[in-house]
N, C-alpha and C. Protein backbone atom coordinates (compact mmCIF):
# COMPACT_ATOMS: atom_id res chain seq x y z
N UNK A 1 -5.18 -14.67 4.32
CA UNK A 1 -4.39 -14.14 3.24
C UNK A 1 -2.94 -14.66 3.32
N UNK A 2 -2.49 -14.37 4.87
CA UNK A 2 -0.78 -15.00 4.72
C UNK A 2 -0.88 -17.01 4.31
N UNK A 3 -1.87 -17.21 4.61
CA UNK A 3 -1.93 -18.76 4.41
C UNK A 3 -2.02 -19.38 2.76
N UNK A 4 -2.72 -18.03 2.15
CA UNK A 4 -2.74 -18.51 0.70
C UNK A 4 -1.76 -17.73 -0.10
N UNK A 5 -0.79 -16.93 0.65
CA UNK A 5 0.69 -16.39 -0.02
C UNK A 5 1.32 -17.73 0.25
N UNK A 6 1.27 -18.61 1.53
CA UNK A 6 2.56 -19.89 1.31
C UNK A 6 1.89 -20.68 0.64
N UNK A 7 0.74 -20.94 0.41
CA UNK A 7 0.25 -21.69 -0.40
C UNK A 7 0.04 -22.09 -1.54
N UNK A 8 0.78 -20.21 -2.66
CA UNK A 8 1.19 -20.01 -3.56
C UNK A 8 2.86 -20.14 -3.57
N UNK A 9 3.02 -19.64 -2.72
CA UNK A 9 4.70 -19.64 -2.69
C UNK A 9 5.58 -20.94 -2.41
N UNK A 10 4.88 -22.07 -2.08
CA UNK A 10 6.43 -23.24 -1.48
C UNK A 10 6.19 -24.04 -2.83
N UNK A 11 4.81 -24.19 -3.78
CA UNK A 11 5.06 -24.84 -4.87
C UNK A 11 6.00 -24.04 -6.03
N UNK A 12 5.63 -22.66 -6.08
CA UNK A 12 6.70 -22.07 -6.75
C UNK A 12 7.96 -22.50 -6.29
N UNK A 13 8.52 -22.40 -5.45
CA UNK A 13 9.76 -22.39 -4.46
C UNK A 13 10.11 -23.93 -4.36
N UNK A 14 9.73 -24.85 -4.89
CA UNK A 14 9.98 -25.93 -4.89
C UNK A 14 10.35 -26.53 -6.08
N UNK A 15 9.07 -25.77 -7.64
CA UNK A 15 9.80 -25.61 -8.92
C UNK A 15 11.20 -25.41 -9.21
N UNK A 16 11.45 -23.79 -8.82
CA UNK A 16 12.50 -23.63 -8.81
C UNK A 16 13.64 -24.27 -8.38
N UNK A 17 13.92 -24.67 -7.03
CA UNK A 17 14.93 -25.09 -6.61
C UNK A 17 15.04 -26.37 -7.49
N UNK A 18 14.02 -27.11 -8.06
CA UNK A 18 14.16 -28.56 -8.68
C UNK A 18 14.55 -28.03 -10.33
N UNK A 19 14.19 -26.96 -10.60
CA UNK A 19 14.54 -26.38 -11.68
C UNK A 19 16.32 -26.33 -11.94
N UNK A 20 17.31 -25.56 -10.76
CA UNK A 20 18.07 -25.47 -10.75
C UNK A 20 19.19 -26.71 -10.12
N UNK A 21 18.68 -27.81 -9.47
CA UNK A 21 18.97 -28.67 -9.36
C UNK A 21 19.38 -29.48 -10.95
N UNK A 22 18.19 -29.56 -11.66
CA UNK A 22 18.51 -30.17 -12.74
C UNK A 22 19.14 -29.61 -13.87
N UNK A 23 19.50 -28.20 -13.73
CA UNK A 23 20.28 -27.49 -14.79
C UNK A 23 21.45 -27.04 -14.41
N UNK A 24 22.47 -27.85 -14.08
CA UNK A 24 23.48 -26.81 -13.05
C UNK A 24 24.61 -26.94 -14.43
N UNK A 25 24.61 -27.45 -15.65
CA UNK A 25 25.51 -27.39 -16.83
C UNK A 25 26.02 -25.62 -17.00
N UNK A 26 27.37 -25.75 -17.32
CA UNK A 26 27.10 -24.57 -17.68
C UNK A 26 26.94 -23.61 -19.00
N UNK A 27 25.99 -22.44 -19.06
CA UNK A 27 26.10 -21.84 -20.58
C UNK A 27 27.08 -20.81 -20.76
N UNK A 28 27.39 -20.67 -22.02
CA UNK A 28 28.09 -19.54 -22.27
C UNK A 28 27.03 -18.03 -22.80
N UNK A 29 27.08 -17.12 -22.28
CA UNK A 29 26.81 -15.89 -22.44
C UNK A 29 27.69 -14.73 -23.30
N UNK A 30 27.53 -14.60 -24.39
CA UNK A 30 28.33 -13.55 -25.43
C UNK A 30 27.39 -12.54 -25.02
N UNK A 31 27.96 -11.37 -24.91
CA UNK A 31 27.36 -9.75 -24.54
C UNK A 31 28.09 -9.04 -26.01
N UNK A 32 26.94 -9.38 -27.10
CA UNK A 32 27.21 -8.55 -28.27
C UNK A 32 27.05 -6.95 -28.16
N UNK A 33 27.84 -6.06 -28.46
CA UNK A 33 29.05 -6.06 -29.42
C UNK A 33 30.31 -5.91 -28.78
N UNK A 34 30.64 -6.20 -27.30
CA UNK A 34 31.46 -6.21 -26.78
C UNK A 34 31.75 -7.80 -26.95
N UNK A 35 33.06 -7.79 -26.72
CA UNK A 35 33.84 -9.85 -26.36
C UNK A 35 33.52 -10.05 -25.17
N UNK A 36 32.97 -9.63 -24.12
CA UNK A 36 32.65 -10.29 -22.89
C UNK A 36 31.73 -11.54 -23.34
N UNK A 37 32.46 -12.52 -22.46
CA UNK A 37 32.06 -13.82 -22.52
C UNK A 37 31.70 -14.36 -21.01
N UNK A 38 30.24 -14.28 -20.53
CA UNK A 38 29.81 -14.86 -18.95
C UNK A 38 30.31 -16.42 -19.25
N UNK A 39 30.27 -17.22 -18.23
CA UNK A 39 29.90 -18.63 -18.43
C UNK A 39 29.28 -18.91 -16.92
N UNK A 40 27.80 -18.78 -17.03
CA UNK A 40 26.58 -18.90 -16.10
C UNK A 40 26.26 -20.44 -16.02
N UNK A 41 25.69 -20.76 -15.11
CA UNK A 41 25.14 -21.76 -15.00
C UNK A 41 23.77 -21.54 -15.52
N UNK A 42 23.02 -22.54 -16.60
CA UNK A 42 22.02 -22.61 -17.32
C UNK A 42 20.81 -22.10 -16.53
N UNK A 43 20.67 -22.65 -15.13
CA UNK A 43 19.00 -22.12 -14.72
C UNK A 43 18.89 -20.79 -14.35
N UNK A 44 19.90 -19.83 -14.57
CA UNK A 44 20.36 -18.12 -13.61
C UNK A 44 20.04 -17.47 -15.41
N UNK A 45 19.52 -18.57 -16.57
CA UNK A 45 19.21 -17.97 -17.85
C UNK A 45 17.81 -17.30 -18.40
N UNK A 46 16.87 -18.55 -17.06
CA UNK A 46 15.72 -18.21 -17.41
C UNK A 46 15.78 -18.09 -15.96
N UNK A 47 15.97 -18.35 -14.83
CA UNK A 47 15.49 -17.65 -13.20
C UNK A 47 15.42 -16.19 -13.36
N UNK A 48 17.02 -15.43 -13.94
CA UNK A 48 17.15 -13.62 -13.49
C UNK A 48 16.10 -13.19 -14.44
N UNK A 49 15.98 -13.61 -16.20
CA UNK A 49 14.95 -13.04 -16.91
C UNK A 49 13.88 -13.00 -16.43
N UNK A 50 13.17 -13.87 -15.98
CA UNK A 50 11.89 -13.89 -15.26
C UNK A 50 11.93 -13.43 -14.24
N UNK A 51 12.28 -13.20 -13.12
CA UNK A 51 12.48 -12.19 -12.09
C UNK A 51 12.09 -10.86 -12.76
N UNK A 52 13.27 -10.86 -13.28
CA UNK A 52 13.45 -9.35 -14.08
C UNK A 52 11.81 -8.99 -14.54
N UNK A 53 11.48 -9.65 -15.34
CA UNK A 53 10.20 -9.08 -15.57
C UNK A 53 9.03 -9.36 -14.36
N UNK A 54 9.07 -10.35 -13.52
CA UNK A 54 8.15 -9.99 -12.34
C UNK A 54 8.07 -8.98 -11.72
N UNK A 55 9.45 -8.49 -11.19
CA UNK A 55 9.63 -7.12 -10.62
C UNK A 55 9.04 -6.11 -11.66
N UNK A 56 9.41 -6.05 -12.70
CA UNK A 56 8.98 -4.83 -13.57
C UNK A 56 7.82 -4.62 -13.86
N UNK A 57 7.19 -5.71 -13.79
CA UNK A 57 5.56 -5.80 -13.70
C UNK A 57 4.87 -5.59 -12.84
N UNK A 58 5.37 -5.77 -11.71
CA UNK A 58 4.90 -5.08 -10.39
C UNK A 58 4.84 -3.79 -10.14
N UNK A 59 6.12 -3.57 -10.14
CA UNK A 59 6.05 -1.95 -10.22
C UNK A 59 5.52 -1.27 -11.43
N UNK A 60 5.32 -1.67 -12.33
CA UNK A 60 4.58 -0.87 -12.95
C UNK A 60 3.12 -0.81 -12.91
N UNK A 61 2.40 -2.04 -12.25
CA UNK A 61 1.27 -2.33 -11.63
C UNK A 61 0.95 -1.36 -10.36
N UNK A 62 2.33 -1.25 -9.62
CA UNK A 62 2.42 -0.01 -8.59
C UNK A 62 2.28 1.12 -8.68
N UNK A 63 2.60 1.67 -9.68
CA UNK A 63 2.49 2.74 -10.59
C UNK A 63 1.20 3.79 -11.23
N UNK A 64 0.56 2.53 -11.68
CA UNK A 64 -0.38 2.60 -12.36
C UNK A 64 -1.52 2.67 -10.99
N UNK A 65 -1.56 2.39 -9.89
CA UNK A 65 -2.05 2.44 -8.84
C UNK A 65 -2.10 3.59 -8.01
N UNK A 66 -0.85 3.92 -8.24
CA UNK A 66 -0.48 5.33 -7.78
C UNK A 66 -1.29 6.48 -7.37
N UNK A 67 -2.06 7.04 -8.56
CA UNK A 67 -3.14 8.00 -8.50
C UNK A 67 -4.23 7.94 -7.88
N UNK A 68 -4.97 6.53 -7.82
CA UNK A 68 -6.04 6.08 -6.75
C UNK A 68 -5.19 5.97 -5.55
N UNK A 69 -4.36 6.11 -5.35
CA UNK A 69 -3.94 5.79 -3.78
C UNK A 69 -4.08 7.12 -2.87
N UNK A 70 -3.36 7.97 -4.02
CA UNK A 70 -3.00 9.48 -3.38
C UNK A 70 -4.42 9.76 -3.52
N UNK A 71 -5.68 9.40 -4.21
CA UNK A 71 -6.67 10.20 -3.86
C UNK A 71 -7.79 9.98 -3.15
N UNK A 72 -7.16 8.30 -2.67
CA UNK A 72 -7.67 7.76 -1.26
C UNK A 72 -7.14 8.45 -0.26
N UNK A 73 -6.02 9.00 -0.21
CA UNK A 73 -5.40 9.46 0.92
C UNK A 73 -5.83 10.67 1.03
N UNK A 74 -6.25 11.27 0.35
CA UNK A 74 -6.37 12.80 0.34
C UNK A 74 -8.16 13.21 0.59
N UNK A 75 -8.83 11.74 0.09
CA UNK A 75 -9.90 11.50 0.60
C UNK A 75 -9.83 11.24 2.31
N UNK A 76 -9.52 10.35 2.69
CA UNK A 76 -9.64 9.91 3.95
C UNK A 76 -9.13 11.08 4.73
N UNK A 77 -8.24 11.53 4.55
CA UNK A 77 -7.66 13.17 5.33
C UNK A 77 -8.65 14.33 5.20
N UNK A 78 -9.31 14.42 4.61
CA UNK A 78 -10.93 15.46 4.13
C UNK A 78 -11.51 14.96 4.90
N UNK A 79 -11.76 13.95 5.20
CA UNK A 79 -13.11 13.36 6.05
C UNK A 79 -12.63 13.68 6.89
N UNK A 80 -11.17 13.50 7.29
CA UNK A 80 -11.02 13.62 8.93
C UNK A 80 -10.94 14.66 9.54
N UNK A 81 -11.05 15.90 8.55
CA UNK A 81 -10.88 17.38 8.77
C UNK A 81 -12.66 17.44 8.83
N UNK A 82 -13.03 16.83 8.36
CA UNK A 82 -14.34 17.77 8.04
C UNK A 82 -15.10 16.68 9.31
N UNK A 83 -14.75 15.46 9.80
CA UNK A 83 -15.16 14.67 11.11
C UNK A 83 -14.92 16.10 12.62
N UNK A 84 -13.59 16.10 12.12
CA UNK A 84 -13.09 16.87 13.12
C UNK A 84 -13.84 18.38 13.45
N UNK A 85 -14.26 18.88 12.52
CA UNK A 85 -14.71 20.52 12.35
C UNK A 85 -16.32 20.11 12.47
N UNK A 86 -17.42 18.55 12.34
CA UNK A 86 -18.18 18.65 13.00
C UNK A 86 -18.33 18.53 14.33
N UNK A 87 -17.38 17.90 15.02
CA UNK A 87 -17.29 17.73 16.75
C UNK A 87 -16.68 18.57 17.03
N UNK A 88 -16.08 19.67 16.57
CA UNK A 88 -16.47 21.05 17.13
C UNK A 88 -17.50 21.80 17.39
N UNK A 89 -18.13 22.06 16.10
CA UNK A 89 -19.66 22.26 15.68
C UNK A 89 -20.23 21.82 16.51
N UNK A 90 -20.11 20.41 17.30
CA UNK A 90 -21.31 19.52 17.94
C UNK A 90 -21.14 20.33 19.14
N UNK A 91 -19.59 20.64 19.65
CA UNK A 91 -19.60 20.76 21.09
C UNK A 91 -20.01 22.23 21.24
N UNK A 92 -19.50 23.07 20.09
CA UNK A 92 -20.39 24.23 20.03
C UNK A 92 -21.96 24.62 20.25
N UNK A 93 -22.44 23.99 19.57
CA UNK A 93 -23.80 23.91 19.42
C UNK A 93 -24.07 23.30 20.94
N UNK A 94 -23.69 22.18 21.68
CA UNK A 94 -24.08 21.97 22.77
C UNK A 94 -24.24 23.02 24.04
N UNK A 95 -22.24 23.23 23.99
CA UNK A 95 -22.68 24.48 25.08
C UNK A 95 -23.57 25.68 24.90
N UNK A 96 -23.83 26.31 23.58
CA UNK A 96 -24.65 27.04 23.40
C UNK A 96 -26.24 26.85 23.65
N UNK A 97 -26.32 25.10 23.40
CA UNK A 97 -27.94 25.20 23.95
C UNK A 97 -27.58 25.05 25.37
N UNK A 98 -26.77 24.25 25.81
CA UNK A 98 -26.77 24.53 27.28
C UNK A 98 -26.87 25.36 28.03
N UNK A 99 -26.13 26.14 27.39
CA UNK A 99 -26.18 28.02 28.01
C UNK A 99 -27.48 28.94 28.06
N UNK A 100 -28.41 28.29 26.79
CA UNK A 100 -29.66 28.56 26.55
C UNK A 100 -30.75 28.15 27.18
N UNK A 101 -30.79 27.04 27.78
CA UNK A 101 -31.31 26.18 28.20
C UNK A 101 -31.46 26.48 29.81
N UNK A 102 -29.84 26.76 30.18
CA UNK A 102 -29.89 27.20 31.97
C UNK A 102 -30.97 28.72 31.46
N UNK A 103 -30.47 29.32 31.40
CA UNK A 103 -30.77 30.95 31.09
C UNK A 103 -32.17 30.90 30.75
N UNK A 104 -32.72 29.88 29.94
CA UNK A 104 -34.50 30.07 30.15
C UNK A 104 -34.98 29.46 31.60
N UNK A 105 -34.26 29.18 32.44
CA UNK A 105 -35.05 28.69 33.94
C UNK A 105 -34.54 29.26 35.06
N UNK A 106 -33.72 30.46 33.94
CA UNK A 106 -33.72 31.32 35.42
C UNK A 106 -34.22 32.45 35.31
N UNK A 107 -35.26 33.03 36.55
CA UNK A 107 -36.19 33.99 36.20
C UNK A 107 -35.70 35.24 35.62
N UNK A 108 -36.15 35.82 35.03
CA UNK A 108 -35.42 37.13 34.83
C UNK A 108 -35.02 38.34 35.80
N UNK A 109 -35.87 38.33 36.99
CA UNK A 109 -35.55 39.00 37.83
C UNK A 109 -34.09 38.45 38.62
N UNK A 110 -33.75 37.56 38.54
CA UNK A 110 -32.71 36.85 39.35
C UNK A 110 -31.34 37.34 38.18
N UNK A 111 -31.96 37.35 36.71
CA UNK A 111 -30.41 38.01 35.96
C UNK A 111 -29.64 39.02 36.43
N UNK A 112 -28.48 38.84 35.93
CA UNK A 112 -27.84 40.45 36.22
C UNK A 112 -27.56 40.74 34.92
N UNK A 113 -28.08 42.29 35.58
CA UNK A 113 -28.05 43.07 34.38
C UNK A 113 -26.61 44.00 33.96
């Protein structure tokens, strides 16, 4: 898996940097209805937008995930209660036949009463 994240990632990562290599002109940015005027360098026009929406897509992919997660978790924690409360049960049930088990081989005259 980590081998096919760099395997996705250095051709991206190589776009880009050749991306911004070849756009270093700079643009002007008007922020209507205010007069703020940026003056960005052209590839930070389409690099931050697209970011911007990768991240937002993720997390909202995260999101949307959300509810199966918590009810994996809340699954796997049940099992481990209810794992746990049979190896009690088990060890219960053991010493009890054990206890049962001595007690039928010993004669009854030998009990105390």
């Amino acid at each position: 898996m980590r081998f096919l994240r760099f395997l996705l990632f250095v051709p991206v990562a190589l776009i880009v940097i050749v991306f911004a290599i070849t756009n270093p002109q700079k643009a002007q940015l008007s922020l209507w209805p205010t007069d703020i005027i940026l003056i960005i360098p052209a590839y930070l026009l389409v690099i931050v937008p697209f970011l911007a929406g990768l991240l937002s897509g993720a997390a909202l992919m995260w999101m949307r995930g959300l509810p199966k997660r918590w009810q994996v978790f809340r699954l796997r924690r049940q099992a481990s209660q209810l794992e746990t409360a049979l190896r009690r049960q088990g060890v219960e049930e053991c010493e009890s036949n054990t206890a049962a088990t001595v007690m039928s081989h010993i004669p009854k005259e030998a009990t105390i009463s």
